[in-house]
N, C-alpha and C. Protein backbone atom coordinates (compact mmCIF):
# COMPACT_ATOMS: atom_id res chain seq x y z
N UNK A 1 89.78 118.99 59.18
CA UNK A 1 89.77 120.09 60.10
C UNK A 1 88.44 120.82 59.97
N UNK A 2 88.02 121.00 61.08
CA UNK A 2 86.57 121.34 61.16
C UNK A 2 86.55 123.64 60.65
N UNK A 3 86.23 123.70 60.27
CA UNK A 3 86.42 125.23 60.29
C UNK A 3 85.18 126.23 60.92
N UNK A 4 85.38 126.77 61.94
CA UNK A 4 84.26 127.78 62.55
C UNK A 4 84.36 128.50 62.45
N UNK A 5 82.70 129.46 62.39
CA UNK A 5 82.75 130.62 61.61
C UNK A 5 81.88 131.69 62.79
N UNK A 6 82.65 133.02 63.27
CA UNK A 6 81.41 133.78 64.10
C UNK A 6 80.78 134.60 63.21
N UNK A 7 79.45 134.52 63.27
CA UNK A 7 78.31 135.51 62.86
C UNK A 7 78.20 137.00 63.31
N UNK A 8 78.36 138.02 62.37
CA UNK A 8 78.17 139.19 62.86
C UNK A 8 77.35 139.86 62.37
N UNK A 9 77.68 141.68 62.02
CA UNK A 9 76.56 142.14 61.37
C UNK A 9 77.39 142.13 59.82
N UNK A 10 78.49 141.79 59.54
CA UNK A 10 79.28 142.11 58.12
C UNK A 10 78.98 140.52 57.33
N UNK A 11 78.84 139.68 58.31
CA UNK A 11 78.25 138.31 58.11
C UNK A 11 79.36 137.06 58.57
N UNK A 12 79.41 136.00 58.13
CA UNK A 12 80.52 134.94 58.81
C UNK A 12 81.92 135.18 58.47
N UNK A 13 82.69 135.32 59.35
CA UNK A 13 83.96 135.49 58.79
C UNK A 13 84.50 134.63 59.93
N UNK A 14 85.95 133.81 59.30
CA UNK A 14 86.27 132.74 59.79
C UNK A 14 87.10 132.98 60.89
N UNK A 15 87.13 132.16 61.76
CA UNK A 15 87.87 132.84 63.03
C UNK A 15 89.65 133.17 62.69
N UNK A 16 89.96 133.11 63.80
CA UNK A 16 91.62 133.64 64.27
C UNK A 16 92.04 131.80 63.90
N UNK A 17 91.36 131.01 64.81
CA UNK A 17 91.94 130.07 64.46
C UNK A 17 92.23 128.38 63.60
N UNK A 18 91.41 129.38 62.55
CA UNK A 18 91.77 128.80 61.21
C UNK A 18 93.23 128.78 60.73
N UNK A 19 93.36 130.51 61.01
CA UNK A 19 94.55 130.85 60.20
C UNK A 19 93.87 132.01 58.97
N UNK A 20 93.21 132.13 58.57
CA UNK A 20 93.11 132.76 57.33
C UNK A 20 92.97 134.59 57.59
N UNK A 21 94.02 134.99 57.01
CA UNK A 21 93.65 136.74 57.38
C UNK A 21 93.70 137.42 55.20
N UNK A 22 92.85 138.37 55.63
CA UNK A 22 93.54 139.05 54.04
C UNK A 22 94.10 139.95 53.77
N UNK A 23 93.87 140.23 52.35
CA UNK A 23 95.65 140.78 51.49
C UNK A 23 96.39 141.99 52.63
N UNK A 24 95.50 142.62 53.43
CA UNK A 24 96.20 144.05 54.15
C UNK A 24 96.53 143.26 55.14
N UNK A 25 95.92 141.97 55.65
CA UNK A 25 97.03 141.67 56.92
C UNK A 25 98.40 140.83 56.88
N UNK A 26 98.12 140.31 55.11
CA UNK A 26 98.99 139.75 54.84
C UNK A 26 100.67 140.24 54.77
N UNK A 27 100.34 141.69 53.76
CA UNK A 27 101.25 142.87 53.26
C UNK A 27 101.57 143.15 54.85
N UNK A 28 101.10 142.98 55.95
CA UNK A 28 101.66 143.54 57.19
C UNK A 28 102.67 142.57 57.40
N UNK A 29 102.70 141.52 57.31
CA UNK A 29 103.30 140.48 57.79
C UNK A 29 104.81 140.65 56.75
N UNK A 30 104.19 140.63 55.67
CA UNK A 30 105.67 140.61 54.03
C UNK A 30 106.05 141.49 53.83
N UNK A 31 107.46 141.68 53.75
CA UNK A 31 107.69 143.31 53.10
C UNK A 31 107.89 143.00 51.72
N UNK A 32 107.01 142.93 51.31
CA UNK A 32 106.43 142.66 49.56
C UNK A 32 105.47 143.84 48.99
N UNK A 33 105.36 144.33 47.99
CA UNK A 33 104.16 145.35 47.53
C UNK A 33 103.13 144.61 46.81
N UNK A 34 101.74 145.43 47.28
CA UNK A 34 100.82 144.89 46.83
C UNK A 34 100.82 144.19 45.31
N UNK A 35 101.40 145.27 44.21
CA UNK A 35 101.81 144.53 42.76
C UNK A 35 102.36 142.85 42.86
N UNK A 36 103.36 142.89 43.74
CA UNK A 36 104.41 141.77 44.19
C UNK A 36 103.44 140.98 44.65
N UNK A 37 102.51 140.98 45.54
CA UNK A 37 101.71 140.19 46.05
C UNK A 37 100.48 139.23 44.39
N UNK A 38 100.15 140.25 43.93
CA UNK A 38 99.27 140.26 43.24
C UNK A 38 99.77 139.13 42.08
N UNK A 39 101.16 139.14 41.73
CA UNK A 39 101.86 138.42 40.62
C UNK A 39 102.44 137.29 41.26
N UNK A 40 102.62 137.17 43.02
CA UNK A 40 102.70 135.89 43.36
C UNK A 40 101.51 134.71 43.35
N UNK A 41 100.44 135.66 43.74
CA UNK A 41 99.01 134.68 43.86
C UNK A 41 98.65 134.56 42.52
N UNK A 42 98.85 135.26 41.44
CA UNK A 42 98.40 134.66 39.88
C UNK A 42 99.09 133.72 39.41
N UNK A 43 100.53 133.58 39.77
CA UNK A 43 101.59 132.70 39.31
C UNK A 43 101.35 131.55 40.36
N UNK A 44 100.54 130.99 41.27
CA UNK A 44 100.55 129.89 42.22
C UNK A 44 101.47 130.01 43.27
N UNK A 45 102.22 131.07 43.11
CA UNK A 45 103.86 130.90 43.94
C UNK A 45 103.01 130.41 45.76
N UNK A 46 101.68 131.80 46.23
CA UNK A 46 101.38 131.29 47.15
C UNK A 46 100.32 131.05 46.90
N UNK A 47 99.22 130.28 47.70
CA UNK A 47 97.90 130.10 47.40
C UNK A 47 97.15 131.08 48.43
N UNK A 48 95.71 130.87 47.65
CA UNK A 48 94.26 131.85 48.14
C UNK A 48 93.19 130.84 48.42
N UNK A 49 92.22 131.55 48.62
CA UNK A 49 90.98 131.02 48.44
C UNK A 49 90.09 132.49 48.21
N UNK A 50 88.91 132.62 47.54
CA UNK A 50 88.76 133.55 47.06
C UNK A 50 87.15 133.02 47.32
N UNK A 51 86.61 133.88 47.62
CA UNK A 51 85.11 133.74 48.37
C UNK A 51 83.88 135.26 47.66
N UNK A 52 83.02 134.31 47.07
CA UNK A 52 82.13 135.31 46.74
C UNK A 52 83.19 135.68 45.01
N UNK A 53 82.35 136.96 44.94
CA UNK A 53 83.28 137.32 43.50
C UNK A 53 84.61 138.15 43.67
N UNK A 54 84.82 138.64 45.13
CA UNK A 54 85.65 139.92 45.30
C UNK A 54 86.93 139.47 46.25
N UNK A 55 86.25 138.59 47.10
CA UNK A 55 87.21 138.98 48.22
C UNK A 55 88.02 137.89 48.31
N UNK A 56 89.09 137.90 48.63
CA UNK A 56 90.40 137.03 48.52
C UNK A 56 91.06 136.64 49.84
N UNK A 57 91.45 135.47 50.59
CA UNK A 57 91.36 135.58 51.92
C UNK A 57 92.40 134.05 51.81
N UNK A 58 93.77 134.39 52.73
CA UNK A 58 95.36 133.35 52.47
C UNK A 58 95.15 132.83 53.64
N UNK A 59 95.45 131.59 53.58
CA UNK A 59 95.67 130.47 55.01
C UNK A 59 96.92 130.97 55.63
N UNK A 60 97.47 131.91 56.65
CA UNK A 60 98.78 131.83 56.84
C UNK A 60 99.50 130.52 56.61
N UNK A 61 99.31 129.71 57.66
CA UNK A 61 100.19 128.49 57.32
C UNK A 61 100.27 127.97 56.19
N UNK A 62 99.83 128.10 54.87
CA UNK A 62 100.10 126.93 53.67
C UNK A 62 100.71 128.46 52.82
N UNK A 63 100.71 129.80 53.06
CA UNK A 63 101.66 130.71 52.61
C UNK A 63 102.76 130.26 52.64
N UNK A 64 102.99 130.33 54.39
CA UNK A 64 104.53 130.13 55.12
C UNK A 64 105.03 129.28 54.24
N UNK A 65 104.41 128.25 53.84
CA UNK A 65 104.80 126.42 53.56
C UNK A 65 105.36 126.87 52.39
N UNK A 66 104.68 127.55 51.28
CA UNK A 66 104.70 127.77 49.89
C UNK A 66 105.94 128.50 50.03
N UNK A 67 106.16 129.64 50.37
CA UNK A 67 107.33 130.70 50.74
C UNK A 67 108.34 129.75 51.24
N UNK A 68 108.26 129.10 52.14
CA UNK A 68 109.56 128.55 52.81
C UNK A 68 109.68 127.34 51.26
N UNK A 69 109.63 127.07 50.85
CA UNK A 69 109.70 125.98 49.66
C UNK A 69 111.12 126.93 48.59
N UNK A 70 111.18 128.00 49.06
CA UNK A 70 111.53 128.99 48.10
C UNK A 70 113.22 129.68 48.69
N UNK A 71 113.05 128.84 49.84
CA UNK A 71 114.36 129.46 51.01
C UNK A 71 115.32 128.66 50.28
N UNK A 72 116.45 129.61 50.11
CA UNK A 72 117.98 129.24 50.18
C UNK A 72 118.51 128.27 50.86
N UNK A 73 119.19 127.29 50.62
CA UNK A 73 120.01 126.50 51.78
C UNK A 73 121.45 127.51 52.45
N UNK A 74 121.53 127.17 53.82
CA UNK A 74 121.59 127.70 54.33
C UNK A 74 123.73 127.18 54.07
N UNK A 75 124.50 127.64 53.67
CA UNK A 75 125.80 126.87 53.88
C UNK A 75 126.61 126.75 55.13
């Protein structure tokens, strides 16, 4: 999968349709707390990618994947 990137003045950040948003758009999406978040991505539960030394930035889709791995069967 090819990944494109638009150029601005904050510098390349990857589009909408990659998929990748970070931790504040994530926490919009989860009703999880940031702590909660923080001890899922250290424990592998979901994955990151982490760019530069600071900034931390989740594929929605391979979240979903990771999270849904974690769903109840349904009786």
């Amino acid at each position: 999968m090819k990944h494109q990137f638009i150029f601005n003045s904050s510098g390349a950040q990857p589009t909408a349709e990659v998929g990748f948003i970070d931790e504040k758009q994530l926490l919009t999406k989860l009703p999880i707390s940031r702590r909660t978040l923080f001890n899922w991505r250290m424990t592998g539960k979901i994955p990151c990618v982490r760019l530069g030394g600071r900034r931390i930035l989740f594929h929605w889709p391979s979240v979903e994947a990771a999270l849904l791995r974690y769903q109840y069967p349904t009786v």
